[in-house]
Protein backbone atom coordinates (compact mmCIF):
# COMPACT_ATOMS: atom_id res chain seq x y z
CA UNK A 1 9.71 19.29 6.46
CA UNK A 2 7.26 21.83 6.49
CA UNK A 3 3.89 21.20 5.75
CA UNK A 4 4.22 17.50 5.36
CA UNK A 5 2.38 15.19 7.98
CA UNK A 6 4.51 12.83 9.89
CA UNK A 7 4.63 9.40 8.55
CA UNK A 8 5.66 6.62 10.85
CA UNK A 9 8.56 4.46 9.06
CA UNK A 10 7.63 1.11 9.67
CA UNK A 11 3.62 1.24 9.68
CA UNK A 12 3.24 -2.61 9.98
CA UNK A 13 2.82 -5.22 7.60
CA UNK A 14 0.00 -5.14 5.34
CA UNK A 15 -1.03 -1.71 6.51
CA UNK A 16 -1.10 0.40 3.50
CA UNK A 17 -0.36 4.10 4.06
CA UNK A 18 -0.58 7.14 1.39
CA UNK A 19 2.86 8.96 1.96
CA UNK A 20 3.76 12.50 0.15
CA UNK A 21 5.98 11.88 -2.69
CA UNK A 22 8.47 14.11 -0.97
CA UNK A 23 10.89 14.70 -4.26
CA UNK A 24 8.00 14.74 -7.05
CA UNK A 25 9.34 15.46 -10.08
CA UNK A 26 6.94 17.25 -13.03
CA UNK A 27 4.19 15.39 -13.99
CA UNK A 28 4.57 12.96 -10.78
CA UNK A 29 2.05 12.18 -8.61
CA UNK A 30 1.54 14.32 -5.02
CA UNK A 31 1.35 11.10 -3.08
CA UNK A 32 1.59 7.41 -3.03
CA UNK A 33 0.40 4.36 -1.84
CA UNK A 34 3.19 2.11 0.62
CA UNK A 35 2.30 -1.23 1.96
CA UNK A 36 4.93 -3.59 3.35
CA UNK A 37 4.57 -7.17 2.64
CA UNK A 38 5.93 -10.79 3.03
CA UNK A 39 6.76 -12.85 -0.23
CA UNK A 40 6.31 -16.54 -0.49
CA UNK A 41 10.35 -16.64 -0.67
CA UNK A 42 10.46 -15.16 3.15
CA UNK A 43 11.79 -12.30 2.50
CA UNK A 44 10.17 -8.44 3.20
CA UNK A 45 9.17 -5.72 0.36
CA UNK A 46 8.05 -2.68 0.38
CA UNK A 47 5.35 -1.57 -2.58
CA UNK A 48 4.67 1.74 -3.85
CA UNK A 49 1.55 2.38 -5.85
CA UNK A 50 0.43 5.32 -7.39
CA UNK A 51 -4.01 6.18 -7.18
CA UNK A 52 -4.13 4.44 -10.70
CA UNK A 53 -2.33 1.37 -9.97
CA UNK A 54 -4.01 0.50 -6.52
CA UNK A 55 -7.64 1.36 -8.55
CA UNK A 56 -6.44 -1.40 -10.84
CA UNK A 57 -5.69 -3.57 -8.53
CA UNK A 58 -9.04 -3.65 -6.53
CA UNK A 59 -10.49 -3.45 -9.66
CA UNK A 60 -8.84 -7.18 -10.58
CA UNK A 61 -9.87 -8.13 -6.97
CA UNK A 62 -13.33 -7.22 -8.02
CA UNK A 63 -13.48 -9.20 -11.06
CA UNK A 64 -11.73 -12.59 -9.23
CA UNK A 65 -13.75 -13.00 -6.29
CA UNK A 66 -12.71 -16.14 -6.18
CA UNK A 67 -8.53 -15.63 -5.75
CA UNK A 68 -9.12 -13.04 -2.64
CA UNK A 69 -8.03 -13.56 0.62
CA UNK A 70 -10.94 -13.66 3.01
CA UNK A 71 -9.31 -11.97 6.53
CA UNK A 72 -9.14 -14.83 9.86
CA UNK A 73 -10.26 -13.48 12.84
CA UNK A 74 -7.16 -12.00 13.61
CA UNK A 75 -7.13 -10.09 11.12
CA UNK A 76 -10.17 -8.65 11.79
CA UNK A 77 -9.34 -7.98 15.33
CA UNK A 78 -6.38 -5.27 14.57
């Protein structure tokens, strides 16, 4: 497509990219937020955020300190 950056299709889990939101409809956001994770239950998802919903979600990180994940040294290392 023209104009629109390539976006690699499996960017890794827990690595949160902002994708174009390639069929926007009116009133949609331009882009989102896509971050692949691992439930408890084993099994893989995919989340889409828009700007407002990953703003309130660091914003409830914010206010609960205390239920964040601190990153392990691996972690900090990729």
């Amino acid at each position: 497509m023209k104009g629109i950056p390539e976006i690699p299709k499996y960017p890794g889990l827990g690595h949160l990219q902002q994708v174009p939101n390639v069929d926007a409809r009116f009133g949609s956001a331009s882009h989102y937020h896509r971050v692949l994770v691992k439930c408890e239950d084993g099994n893989l998802r995919t989340l889409l955020l828009t700007d407002t919903d990953l703003a309130r979600l660091q914003k409830r990180a914010e206010n609960s300190p205390e239920e964040t994940v601190d990153p392990s040294f691996w972690d900090r290392m990729r």
